[in-house]
C-alpha atoms as a PDB file:
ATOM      1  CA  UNK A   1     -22.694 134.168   4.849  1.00  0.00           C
ATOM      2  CA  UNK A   2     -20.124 132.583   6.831  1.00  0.00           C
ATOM      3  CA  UNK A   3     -20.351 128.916   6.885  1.00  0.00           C
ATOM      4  CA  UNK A   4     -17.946 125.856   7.191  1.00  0.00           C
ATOM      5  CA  UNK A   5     -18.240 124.943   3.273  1.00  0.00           C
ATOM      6  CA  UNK A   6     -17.425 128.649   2.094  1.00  0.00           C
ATOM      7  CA  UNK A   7     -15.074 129.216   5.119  1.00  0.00           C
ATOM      8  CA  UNK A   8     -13.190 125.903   4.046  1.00  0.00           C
ATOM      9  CA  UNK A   9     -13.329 126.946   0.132  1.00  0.00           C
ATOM     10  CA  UNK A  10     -11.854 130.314   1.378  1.00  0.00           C
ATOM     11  CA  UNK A  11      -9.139 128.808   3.380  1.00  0.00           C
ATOM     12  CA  UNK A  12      -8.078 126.448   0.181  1.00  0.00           C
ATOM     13  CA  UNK A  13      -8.554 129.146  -2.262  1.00  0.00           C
ATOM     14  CA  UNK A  14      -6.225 130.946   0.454  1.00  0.00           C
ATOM     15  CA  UNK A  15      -3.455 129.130   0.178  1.00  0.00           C
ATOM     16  CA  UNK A  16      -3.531 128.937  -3.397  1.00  0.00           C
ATOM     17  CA  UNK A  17      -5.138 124.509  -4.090  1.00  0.00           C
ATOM     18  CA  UNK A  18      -8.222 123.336  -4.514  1.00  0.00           C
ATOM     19  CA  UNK A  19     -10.239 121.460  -1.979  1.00  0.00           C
ATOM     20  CA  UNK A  20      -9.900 118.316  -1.145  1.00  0.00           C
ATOM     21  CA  UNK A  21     -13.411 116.421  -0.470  1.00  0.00           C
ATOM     22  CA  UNK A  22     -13.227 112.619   0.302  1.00  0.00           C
ATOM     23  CA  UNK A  23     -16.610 110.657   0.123  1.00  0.00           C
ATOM     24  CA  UNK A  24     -17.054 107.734   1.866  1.00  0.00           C
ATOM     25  CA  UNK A  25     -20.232 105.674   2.872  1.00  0.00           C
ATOM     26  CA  UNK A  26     -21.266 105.902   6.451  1.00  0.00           C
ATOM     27  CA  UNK A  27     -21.235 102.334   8.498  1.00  0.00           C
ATOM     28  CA  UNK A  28     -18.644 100.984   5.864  1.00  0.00           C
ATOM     29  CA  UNK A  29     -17.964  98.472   6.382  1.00  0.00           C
ATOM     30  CA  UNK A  30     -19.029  98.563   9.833  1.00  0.00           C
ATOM     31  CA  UNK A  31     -20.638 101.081  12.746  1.00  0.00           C
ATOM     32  CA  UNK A  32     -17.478 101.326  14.546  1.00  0.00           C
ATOM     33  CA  UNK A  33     -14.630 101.327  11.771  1.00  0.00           C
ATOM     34  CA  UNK A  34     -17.065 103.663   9.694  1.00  0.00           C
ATOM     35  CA  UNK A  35     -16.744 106.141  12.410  1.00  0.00           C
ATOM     36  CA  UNK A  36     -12.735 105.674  12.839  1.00  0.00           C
ATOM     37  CA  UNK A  37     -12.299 106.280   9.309  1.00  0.00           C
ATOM     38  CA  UNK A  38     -14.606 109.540   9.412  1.00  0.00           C
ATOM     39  CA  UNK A  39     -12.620 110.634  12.646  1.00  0.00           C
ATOM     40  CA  UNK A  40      -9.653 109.786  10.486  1.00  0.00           C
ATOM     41  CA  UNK A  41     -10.151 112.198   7.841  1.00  0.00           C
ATOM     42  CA  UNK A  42      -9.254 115.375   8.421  1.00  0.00           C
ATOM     43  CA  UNK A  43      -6.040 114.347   9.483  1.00  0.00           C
ATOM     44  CA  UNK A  44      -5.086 112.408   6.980  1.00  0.00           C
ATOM     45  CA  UNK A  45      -6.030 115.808   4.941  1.00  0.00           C
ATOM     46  CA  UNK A  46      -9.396 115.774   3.850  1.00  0.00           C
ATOM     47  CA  UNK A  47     -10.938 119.068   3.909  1.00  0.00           C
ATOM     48  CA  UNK A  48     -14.354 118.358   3.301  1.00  0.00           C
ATOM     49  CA  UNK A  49     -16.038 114.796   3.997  1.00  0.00           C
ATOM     50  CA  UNK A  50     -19.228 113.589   1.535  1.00  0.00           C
ATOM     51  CA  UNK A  51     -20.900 110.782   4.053  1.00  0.00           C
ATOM     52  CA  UNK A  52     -22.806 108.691   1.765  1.00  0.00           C
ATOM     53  CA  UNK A  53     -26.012 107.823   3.248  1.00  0.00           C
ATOM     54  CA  UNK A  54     -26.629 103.779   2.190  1.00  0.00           C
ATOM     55  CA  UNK A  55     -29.684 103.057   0.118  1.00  0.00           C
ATOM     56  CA  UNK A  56     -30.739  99.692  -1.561  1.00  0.00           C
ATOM     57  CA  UNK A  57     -31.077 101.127  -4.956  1.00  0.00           C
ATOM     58  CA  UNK A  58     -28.219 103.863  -6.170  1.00  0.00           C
ATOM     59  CA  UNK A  59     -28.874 104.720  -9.998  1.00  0.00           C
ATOM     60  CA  UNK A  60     -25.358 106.750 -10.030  1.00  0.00           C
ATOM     61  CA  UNK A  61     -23.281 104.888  -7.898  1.00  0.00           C
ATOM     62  CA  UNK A  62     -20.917 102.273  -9.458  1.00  0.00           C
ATOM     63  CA  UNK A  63     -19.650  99.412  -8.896  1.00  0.00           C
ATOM     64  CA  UNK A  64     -17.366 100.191  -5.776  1.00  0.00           C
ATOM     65  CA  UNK A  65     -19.584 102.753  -4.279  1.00  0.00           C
ATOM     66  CA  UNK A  66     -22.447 100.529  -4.960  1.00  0.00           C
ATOM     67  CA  UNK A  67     -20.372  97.659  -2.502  1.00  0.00           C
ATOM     68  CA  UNK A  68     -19.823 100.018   0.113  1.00  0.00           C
ATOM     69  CA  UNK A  69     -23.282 100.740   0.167  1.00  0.00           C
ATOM     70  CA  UNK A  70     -24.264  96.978   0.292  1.00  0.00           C
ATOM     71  CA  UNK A  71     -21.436  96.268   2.998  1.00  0.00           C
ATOM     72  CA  UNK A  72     -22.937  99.385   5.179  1.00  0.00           C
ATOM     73  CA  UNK A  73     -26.581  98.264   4.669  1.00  0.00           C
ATOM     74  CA  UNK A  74     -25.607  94.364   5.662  1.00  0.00           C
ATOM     75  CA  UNK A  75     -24.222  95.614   8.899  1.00  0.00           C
ATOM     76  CA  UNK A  76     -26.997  97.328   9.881  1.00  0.00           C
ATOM     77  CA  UNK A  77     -26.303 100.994   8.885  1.00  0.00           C
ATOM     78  CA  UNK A  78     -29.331 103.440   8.865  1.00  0.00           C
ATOM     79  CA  UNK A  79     -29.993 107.408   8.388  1.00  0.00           C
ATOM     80  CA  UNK A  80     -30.347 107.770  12.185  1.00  0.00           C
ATOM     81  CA  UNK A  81     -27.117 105.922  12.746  1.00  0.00           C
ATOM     82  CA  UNK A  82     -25.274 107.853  10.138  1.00  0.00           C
ATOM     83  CA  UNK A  83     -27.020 111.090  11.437  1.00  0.00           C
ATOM     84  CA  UNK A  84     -25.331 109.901  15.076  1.00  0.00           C
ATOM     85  CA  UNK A  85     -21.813 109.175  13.618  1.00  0.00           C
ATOM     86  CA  UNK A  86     -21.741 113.220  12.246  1.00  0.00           C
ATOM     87  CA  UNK A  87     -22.924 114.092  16.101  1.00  0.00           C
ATOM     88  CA  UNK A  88     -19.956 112.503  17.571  1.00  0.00           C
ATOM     89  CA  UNK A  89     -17.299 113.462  14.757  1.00  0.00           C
ATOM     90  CA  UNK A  90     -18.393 116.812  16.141  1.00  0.00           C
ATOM     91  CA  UNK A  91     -17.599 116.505  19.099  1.00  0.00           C
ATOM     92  CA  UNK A  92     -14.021 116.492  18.326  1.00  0.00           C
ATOM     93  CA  UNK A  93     -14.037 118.415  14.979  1.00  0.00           C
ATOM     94  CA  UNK A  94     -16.103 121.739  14.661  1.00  0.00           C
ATOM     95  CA  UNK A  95     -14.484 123.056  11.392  1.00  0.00           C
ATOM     96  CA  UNK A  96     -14.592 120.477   8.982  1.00  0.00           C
ATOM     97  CA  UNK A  97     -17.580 120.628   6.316  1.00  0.00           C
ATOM     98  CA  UNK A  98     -19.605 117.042   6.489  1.00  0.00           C
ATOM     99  CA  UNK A  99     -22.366 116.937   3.367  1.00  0.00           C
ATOM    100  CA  UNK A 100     -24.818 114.655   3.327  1.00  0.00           C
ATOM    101  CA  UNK A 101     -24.983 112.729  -0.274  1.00  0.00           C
ATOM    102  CA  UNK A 102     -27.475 110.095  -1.423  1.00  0.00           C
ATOM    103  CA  UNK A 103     -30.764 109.763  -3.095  1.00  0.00           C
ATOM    104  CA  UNK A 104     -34.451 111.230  -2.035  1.00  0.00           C
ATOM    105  CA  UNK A 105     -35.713 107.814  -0.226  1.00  0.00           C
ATOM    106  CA  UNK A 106     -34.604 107.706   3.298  1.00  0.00           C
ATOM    107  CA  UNK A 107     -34.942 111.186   3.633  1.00  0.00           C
ATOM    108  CA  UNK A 108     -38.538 111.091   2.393  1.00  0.00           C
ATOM    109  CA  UNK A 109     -39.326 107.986   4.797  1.00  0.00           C
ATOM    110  CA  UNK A 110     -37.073 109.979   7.643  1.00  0.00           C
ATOM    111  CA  UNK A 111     -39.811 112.591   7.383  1.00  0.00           C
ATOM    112  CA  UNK A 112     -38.318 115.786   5.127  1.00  0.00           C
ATOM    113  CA  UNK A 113     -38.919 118.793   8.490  1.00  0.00           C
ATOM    114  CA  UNK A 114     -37.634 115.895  10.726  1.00  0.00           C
ATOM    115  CA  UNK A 115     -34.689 115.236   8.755  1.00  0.00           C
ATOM    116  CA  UNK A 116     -33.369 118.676   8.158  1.00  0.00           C
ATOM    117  CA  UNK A 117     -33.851 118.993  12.130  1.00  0.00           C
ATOM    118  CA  UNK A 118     -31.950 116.205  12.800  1.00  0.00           C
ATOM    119  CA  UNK A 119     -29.634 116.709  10.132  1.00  0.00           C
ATOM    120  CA  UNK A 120     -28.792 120.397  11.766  1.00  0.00           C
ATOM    121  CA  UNK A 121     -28.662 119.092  15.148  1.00  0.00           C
ATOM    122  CA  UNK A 122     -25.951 116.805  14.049  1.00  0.00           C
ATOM    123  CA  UNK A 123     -23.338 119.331  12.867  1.00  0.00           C
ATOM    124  CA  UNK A 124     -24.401 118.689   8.923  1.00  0.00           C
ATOM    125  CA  UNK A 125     -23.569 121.346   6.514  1.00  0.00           C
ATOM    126  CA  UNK A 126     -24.945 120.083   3.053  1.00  0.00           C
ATOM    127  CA  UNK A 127     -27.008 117.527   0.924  1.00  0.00           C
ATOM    128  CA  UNK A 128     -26.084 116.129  -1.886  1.00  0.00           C
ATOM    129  CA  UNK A 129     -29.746 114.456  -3.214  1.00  0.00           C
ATOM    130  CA  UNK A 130     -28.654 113.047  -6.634  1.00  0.00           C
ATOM    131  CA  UNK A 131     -32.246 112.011  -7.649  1.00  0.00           C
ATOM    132  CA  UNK A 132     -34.396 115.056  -6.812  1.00  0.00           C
ATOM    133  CA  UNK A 133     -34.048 117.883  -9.758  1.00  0.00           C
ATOM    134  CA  UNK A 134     -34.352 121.385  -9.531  1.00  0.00           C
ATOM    135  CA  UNK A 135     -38.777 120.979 -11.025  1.00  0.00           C
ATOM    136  CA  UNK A 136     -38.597 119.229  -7.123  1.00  0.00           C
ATOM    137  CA  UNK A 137     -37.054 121.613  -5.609  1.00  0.00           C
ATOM    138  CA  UNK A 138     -40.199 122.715  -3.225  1.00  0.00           C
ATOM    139  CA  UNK A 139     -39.898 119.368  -1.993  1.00  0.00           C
ATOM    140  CA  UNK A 140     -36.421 119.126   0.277  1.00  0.00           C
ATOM    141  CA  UNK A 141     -34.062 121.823  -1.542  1.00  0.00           C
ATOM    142  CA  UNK A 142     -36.137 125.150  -0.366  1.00  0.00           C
ATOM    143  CA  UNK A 143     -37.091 124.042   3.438  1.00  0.00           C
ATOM    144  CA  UNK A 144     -33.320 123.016   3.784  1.00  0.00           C
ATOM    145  CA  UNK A 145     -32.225 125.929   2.060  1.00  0.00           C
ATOM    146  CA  UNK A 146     -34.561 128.355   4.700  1.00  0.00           C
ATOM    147  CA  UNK A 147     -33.748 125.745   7.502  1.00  0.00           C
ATOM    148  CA  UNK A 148     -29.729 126.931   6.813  1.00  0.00           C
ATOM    149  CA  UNK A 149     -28.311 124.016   4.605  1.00  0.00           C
ATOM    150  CA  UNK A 150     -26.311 123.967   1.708  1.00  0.00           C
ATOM    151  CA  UNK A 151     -28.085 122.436  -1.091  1.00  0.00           C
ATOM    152  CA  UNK A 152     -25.525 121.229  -3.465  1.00  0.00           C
ATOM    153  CA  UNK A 153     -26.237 120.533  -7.020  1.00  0.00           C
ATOM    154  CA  UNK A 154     -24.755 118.396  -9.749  1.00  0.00           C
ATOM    155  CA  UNK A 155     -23.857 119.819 -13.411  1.00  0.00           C
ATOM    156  CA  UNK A 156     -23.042 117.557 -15.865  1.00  0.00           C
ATOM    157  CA  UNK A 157     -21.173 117.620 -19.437  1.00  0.00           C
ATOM    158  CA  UNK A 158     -24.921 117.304 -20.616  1.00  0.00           C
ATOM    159  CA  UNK A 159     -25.915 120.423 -18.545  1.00  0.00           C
ATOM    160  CA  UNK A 160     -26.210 122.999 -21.457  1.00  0.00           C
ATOM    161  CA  UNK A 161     -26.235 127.168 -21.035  1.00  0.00           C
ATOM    162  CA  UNK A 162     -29.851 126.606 -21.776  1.00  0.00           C
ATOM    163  CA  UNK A 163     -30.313 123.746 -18.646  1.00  0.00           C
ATOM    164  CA  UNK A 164     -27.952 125.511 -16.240  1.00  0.00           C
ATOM    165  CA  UNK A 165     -28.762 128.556 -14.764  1.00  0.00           C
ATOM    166  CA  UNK A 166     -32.428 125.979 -13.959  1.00  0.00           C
ATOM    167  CA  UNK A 167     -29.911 123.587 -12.288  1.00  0.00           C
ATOM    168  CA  UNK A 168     -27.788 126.609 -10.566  1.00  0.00           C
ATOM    169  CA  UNK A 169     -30.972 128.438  -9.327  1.00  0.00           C
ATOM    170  CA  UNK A 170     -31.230 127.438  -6.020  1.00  0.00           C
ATOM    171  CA  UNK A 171     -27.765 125.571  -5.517  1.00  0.00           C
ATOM    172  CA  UNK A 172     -25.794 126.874  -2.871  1.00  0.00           C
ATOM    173  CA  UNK A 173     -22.247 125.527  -0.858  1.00  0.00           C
ATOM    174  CA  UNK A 174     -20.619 124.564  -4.182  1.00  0.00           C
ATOM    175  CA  UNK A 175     -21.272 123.191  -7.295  1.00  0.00           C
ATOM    176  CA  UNK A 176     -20.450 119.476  -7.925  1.00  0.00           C
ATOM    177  CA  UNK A 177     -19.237 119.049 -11.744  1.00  0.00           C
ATOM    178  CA  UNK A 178     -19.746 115.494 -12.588  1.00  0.00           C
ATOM    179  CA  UNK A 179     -16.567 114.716 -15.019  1.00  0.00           C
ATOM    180  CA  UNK A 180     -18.155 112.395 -17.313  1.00  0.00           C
ATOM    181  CA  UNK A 181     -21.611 110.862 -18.319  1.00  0.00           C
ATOM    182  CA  UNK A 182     -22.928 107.796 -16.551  1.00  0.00           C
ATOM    183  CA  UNK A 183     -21.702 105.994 -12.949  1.00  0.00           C
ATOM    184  CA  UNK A 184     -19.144 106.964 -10.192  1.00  0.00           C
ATOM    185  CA  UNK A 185     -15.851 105.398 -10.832  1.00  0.00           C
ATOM    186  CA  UNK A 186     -14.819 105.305 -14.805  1.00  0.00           C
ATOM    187  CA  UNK A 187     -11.894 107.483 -15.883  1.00  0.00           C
ATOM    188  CA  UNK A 188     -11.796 111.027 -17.105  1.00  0.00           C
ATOM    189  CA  UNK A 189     -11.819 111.246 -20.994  1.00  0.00           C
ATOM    190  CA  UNK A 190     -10.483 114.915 -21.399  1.00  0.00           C
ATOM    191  CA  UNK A 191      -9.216 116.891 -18.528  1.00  0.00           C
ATOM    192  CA  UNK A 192      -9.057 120.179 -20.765  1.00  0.00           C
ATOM    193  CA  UNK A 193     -12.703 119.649 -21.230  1.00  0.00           C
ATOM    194  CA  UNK A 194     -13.274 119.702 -17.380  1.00  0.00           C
ATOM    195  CA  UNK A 195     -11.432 122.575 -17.410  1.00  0.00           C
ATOM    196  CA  UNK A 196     -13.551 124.105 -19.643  1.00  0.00           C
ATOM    197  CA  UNK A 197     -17.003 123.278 -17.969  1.00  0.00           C
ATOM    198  CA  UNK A 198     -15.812 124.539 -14.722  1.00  0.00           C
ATOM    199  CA  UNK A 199     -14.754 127.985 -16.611  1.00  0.00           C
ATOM    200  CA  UNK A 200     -18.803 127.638 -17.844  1.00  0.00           C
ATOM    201  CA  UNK A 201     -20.130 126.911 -14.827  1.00  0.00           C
ATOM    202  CA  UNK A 202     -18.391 130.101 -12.985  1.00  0.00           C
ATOM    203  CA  UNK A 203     -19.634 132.335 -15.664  1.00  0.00           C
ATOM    204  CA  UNK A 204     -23.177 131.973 -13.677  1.00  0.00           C
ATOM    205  CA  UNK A 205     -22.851 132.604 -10.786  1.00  0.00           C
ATOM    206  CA  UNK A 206     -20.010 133.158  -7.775  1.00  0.00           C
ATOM    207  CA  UNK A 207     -19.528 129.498  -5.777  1.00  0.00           C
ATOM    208  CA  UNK A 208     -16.758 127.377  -5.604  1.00  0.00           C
ATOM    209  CA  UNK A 209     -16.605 124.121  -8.424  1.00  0.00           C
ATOM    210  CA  UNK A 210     -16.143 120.907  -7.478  1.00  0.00           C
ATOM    211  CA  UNK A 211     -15.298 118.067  -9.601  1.00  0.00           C
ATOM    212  CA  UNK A 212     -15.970 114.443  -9.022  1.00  0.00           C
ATOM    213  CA  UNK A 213     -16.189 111.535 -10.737  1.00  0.00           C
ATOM    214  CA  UNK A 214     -12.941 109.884 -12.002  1.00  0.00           C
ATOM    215  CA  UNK A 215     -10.820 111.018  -9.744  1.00  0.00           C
ATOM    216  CA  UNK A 216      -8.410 108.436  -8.330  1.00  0.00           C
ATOM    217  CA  UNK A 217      -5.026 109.407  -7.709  1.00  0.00           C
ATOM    218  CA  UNK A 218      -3.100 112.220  -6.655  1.00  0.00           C
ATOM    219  CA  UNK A 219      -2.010 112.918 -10.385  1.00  0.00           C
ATOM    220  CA  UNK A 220      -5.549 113.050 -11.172  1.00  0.00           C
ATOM    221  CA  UNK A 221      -6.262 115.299  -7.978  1.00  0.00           C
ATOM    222  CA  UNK A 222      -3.158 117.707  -9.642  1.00  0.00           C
ATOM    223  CA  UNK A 223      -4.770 118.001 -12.938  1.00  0.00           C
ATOM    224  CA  UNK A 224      -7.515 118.307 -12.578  1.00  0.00           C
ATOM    225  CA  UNK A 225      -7.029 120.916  -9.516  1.00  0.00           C
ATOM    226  CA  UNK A 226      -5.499 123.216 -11.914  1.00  0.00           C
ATOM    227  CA  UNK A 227      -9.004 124.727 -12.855  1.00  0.00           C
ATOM    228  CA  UNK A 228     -11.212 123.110 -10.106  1.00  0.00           C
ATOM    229  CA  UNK A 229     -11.943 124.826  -6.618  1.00  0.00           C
ATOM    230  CA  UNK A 230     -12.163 121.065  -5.223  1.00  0.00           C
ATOM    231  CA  UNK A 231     -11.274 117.910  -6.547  1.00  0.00           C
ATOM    232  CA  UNK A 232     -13.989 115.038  -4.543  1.00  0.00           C
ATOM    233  CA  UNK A 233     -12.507 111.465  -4.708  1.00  0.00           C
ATOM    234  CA  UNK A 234     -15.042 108.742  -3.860  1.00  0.00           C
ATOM    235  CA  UNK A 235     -14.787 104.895  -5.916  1.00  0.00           C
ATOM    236  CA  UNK A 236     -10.726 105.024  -5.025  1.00  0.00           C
ATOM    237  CA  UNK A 237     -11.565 105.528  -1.224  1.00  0.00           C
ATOM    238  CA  UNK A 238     -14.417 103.021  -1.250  1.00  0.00           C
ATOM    239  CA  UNK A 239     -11.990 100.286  -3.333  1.00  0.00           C
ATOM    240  CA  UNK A 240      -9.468 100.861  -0.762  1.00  0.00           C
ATOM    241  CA  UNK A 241     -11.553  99.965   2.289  1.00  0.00           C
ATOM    242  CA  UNK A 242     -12.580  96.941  -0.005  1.00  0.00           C
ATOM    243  CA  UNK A 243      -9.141  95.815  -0.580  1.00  0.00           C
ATOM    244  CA  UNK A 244      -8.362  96.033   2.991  1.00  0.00           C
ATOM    245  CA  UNK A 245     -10.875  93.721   4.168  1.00  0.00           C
ATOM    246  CA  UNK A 246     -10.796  89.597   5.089  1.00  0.00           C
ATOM    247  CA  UNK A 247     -14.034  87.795   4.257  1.00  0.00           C
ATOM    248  CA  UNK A 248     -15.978  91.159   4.433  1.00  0.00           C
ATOM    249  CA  UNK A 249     -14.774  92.240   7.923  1.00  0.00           C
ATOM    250  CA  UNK A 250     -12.311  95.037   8.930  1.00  0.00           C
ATOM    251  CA  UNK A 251      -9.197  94.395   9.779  1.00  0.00           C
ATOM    252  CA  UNK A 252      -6.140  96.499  11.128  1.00  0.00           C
ATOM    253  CA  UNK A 253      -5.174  97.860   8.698  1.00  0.00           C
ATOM    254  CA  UNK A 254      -8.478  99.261   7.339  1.00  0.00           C
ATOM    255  CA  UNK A 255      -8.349 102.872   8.591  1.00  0.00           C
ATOM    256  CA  UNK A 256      -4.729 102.790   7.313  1.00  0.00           C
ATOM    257  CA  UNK A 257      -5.617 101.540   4.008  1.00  0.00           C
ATOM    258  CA  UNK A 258      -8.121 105.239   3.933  1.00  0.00           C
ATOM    259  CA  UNK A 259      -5.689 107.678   5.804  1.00  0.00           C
ATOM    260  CA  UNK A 260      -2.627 106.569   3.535  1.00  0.00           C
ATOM    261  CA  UNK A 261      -4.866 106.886  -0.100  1.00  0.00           C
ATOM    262  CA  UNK A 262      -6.503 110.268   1.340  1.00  0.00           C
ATOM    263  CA  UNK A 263      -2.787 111.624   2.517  1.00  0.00           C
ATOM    264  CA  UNK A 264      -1.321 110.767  -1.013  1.00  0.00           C
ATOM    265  CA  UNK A 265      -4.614 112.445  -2.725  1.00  0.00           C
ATOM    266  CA  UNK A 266      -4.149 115.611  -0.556  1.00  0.00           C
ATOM    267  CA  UNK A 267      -0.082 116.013  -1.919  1.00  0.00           C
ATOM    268  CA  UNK A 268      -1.714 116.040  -5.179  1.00  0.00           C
ATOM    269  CA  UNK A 269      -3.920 118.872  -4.716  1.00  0.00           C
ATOM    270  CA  UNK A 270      -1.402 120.613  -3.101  1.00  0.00           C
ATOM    271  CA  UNK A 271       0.785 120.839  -5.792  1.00  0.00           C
ATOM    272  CA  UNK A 272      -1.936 121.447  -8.192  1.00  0.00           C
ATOM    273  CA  UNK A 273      -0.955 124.774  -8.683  1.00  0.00           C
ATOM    274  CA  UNK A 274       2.470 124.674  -7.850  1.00  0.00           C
END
């Protein structure tokens, strides 16, 4: 089935590099620089955006995606305002995959029927629900699935052949591989063993393979691109709009501080396979 996820894995696969997906949290660090940054994405060569959706209490988020989060809830960011930010990046941009990625709680409080409906009329492709395992998956993963979103599930170096195809059954989009054991943001251990999951993983079944986790610079985007269909970069885009900011608040040079990490990130998967 034609969609913007496999269309945009195609495309990649196409012209011969992996993906390039850039997470970043929706309303940080504000409403209106949020939405300049998402605008600002594709351009600076992202080809698939994860919009974090903010939520008090992350379990897998670390330290810098845990701050965004924190900056985006202080200024007032909530699911329908991140739901209205993917509307109007729409309006300009009809080809680029958004996925939605956070935990179970807003969604449940949302309403699950009224968020997928919302979520579709908004333009987005995918969730990302880190806390709701496949035993759940009656609960948001099958409506969404029947509603005509990508449900995209993790797979981790303690997913074993016995655990997967449980974890794989209903996943569709793409598979996120989580690089390492325990919170967004530490650095990857062994790159041949990523390598070597993602080989795994494809043995199941026929979607693209994502890695995240640990991914910071275009080096790392280049290596680890070699086996991956995408390479996701999150903590190093969330650090950036930290380091960019005076006494909290946006500045100028905040959107630059994204567009010029993302651009540099997007050179390394291109040579990848070079």
């Amino acid at each position: 089935m034609s969609t913007r996820i496999a269309d945009r894995f195609a495309a990649c696969a196409r012209e011969g590099r992996p993906a390039l997906g850039i997470f970043v949290m929706a309303g940080d660090p504000d409403f209106d620089t949020g939405t300049a940054i998402l605008k600002a994405l594709p351009g600076a060569g992202a080809d698939m955006i994860e919009f974090g959706m903010p939520f008090s209490d992350p379990m897998a988020d670390g330290p810098g995606v845990q701050a965004a989060g924190q900056r985006a809830l202080k200024g007032g960011q909530t699911l329908n305002k991140t739901l209205s930010m993917v509307a109007e990046f729409r309006k300009t941009d009809n080809t680029t995959p958004i996925v939605l990625m956070g935990y179970y709680n807003p969604i449940y409080i949302h309403g699950v029927d009224a968020f997928i409906r919302d979520a579709i009329a908004a333009g987005v492709d995918g969730l990302i629900v880190v806390d709701l395992p496949p035993e759940e998956d009656s609960e948001l993963c099958l409506p969404a699935l029947r509603a005509g979103l990508n449900f995209i599930r993790l797979a981790t170096p303690t997913t074993d052949d016995r655990r997967l195809p449980v974890v794989l059954r209903n996943t569709s989009g793409f598979v996120y591989y989580v690089s390492m054991t325990g919170i967004t943001g530490a650095a990857i251990k062994s790159h041949a063993a990523v390598g070597e999951a993602v080989r795994r993983i494809k043995s199941h079944l026929d979607l693209p393979v994502a890695v995240g986790f640990g991914i910071k610079t275009a080096d790392d985007a280049a290596i680890v691109g070699r086996d991956a269909d995408g390479v996701i970069v999150g903590t190093a885009v969330c650090n950036a709009i930290a380091g960019s900011l005076v006494e909290g608040k946006a500045t100028a040079g905040t959107v630059a501080a994204v567009t010029t990490l993302v651009t540099g990130l997007a050179s390394g998967a291109k040579r990848a396979r070079a």
